[in-house]
N, C-alpha and C. Protein backbone atom coordinates (compact mmCIF):
# COMPACT_ATOMS: atom_id res chain seq x y z
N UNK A 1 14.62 -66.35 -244.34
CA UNK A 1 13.99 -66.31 -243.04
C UNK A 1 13.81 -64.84 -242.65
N UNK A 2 12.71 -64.30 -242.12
CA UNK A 2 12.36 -63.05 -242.11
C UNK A 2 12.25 -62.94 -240.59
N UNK A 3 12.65 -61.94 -239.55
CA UNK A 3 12.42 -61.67 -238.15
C UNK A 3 12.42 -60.67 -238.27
N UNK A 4 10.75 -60.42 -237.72
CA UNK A 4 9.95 -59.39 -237.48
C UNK A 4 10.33 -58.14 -236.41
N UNK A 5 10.14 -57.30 -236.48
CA UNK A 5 10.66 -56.11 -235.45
C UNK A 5 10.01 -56.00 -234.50
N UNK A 6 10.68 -55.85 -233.36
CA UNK A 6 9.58 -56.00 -232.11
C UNK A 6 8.79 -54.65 -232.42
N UNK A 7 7.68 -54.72 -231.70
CA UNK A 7 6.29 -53.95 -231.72
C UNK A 7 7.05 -52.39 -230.99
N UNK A 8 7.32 -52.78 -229.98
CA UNK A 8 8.34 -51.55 -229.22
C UNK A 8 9.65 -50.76 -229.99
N UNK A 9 10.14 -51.17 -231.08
CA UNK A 9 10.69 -50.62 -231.99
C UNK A 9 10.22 -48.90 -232.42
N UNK A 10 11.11 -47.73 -232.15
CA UNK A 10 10.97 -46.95 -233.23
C UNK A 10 12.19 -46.32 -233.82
N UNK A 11 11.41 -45.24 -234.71
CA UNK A 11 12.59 -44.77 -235.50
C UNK A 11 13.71 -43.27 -234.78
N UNK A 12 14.58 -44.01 -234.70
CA UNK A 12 15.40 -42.57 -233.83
C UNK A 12 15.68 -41.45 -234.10
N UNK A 13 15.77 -41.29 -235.54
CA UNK A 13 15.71 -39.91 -236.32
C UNK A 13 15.68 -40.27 -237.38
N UNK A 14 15.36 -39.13 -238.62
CA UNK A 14 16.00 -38.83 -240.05
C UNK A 14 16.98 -37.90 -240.13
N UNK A 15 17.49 -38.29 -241.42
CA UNK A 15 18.47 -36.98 -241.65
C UNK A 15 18.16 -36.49 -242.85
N UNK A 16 17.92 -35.16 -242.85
CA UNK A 16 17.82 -34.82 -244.69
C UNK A 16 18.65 -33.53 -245.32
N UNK A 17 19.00 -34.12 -246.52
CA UNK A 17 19.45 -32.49 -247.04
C UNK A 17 18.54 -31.37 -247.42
N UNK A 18 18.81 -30.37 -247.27
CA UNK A 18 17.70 -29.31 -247.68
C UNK A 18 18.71 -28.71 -248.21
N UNK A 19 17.73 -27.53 -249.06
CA UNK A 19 18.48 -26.50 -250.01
C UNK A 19 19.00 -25.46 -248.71
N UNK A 20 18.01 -24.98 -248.20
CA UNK A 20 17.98 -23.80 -247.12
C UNK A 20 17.53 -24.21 -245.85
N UNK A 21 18.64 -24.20 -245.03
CA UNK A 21 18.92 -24.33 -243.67
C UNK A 21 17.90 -23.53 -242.91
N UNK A 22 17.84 -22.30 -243.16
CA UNK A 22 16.89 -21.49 -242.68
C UNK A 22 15.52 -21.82 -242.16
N UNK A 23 15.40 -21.63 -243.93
CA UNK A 23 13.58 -22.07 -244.58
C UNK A 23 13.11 -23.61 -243.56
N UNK A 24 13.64 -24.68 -243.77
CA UNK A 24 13.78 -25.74 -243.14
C UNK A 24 13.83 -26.06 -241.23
N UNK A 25 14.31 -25.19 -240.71
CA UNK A 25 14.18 -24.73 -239.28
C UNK A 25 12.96 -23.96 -239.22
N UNK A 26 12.78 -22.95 -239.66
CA UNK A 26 11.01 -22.32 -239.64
C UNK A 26 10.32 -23.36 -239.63
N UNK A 27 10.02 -24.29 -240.83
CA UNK A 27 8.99 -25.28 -240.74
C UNK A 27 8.95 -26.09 -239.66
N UNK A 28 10.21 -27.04 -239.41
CA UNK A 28 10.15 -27.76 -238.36
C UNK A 28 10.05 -27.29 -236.94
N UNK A 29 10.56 -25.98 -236.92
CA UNK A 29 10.41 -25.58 -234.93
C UNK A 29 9.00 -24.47 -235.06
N UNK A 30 9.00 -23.69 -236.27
CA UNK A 30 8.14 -23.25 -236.31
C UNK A 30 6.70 -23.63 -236.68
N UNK A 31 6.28 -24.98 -237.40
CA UNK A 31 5.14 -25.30 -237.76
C UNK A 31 5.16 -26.67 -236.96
N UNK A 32 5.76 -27.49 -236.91
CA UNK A 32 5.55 -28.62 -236.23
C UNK A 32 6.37 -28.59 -234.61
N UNK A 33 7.07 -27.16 -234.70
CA UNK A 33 7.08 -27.46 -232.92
C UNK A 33 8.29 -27.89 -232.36
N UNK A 34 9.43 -28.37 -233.04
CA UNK A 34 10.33 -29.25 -232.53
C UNK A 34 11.09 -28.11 -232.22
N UNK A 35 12.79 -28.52 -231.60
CA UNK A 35 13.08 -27.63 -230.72
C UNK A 35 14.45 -27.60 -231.03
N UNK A 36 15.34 -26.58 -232.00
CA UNK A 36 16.88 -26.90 -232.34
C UNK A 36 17.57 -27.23 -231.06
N UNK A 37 18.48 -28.31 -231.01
CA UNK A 37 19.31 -28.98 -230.16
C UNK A 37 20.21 -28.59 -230.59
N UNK A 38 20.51 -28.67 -231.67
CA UNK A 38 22.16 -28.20 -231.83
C UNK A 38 22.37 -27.29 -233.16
N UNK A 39 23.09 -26.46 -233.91
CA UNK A 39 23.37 -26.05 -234.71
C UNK A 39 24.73 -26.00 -234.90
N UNK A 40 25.25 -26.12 -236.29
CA UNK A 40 26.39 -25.79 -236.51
C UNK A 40 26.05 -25.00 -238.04
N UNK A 41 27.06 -23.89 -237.68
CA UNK A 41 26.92 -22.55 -238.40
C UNK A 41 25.57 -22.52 -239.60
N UNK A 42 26.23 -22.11 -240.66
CA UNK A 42 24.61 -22.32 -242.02
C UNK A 42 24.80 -23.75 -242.61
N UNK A 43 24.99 -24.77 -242.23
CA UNK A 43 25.59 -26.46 -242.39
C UNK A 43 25.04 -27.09 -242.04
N UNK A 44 24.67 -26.86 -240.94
CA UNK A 44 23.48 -28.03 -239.89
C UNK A 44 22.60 -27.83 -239.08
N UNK A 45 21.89 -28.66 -238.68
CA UNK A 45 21.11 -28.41 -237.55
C UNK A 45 20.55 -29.83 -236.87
N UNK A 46 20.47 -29.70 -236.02
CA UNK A 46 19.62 -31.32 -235.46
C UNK A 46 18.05 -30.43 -234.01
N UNK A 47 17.51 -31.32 -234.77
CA UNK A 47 15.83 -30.35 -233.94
C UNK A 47 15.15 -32.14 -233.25
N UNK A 48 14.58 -31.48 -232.04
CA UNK A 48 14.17 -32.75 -231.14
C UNK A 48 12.93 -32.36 -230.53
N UNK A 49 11.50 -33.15 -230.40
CA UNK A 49 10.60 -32.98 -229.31
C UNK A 49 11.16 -33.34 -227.91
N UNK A 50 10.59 -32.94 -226.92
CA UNK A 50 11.01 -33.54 -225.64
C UNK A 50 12.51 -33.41 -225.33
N UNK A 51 13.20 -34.55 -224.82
CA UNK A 51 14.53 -34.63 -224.42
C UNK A 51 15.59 -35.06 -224.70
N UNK A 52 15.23 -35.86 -226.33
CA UNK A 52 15.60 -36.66 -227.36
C UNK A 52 16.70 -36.00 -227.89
N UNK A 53 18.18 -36.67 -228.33
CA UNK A 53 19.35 -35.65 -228.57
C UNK A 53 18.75 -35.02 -230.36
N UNK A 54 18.20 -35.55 -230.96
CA UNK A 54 17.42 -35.53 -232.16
C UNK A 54 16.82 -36.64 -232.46
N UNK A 55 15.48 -35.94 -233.62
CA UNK A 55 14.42 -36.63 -234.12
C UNK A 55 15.27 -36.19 -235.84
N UNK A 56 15.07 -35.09 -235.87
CA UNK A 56 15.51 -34.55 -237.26
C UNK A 56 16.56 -33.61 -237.31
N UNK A 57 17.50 -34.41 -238.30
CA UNK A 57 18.82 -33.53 -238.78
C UNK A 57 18.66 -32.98 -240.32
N UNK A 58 19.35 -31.89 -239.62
CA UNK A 58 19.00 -31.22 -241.63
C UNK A 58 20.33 -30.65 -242.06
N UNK A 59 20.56 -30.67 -243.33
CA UNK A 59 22.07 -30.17 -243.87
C UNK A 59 22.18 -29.55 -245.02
N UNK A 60 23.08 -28.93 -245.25
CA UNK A 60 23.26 -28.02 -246.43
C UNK A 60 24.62 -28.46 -247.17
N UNK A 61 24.99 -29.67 -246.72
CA UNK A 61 26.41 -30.03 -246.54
C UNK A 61 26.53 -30.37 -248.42
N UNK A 62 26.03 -31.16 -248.68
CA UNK A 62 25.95 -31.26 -250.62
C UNK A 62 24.40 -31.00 -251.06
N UNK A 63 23.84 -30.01 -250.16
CA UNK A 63 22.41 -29.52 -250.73
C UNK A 63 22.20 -28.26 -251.44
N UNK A 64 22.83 -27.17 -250.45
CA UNK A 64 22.60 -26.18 -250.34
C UNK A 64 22.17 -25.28 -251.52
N UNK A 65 20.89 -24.57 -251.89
CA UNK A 65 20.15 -23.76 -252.99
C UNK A 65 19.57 -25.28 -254.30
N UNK A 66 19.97 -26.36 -253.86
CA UNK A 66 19.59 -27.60 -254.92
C UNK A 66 17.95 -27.53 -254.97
N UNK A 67 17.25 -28.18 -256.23
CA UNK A 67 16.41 -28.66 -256.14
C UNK A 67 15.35 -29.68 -255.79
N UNK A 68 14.26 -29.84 -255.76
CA UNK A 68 13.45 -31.05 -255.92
C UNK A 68 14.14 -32.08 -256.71
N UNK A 69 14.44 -33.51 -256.65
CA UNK A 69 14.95 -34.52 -257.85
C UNK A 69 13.48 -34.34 -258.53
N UNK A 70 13.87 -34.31 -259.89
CA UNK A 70 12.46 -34.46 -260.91
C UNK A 70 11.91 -35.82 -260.49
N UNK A 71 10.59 -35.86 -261.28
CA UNK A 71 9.72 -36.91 -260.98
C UNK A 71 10.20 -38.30 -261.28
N UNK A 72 9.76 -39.25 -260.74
CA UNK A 72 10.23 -40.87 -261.33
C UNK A 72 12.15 -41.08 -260.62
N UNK A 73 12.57 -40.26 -260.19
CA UNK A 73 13.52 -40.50 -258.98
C UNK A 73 13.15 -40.92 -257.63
N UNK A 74 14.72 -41.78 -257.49
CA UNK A 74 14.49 -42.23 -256.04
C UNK A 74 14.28 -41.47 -254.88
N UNK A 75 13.99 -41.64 -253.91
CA UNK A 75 14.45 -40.61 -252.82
C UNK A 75 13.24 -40.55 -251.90
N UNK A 76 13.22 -40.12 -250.43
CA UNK A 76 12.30 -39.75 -249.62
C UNK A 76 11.11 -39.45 -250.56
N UNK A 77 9.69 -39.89 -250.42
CA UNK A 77 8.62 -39.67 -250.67
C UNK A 77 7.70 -38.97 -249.81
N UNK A 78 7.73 -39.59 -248.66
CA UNK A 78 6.66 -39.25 -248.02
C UNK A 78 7.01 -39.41 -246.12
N UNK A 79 6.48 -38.65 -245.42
CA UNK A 79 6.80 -39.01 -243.78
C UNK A 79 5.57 -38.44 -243.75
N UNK A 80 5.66 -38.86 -242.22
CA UNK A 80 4.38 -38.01 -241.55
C UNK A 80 5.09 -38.22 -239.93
N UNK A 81 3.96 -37.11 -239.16
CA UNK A 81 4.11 -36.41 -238.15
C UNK A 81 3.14 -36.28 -237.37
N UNK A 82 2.93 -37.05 -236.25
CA UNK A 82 1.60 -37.13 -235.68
C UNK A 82 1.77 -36.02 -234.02
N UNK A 83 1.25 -34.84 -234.70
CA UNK A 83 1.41 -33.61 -233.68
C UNK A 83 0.08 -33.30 -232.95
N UNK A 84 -0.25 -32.90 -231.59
CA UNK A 84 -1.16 -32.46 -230.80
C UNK A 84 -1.51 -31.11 -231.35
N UNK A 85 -0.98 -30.58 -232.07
CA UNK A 85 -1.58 -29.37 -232.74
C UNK A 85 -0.65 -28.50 -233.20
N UNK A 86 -1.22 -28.65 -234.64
CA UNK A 86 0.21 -28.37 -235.34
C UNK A 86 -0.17 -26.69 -235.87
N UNK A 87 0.76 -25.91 -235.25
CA UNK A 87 0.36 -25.10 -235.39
C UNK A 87 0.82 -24.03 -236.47
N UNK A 88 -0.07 -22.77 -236.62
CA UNK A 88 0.03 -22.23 -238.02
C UNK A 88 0.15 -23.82 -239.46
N UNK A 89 -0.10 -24.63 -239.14
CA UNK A 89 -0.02 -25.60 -240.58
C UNK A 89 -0.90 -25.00 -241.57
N UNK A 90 -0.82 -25.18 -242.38
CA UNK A 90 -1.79 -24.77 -243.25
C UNK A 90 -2.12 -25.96 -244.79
């Protein structure tokens, strides 16, 4: 038996590991705009539009300097980001 998600449903955040904490804050506050809420030292970060405690958390916690998983691995593929103007994007 399958029950459908209400229409008013969304998603409250992601969380992802990144290699570089840094690099990863540029993109998100700097190209798409969002706004660090919280940081903890070179380990974490959580970034939010609006008033939201977070949209996106990022970590270095078992990432940090790692790579891309090679091709034909599991893992995050794809998101998207529907911004009023995303700026410097390229």
């Amino acid at each position: 038996m399958t029950h459908p998600v209400a229409p008013q449903a969304r998603i409250g955040h992601v969380h992802l590991k990144v290699a570089d904490l840094d690099r990863a804050i540029a993109f998100y506050s700097g190209v798409l705009g969002f706004s660090v809420t919280q940081r903890y030292g070179a380990g974490a970060a959580f970034l939010a539009a609006g008033n939201y405690h977070h949209h996106i958390g990022l970590n270095t916690w078992e990432s940090a300097g790692g790579t891309p998983p090679p091709k034909g691995h599991t893992g995050l593929y794809h998101t998207a980001f529907f911004v009023s103007e995303p700026r410097n994007a390229r």
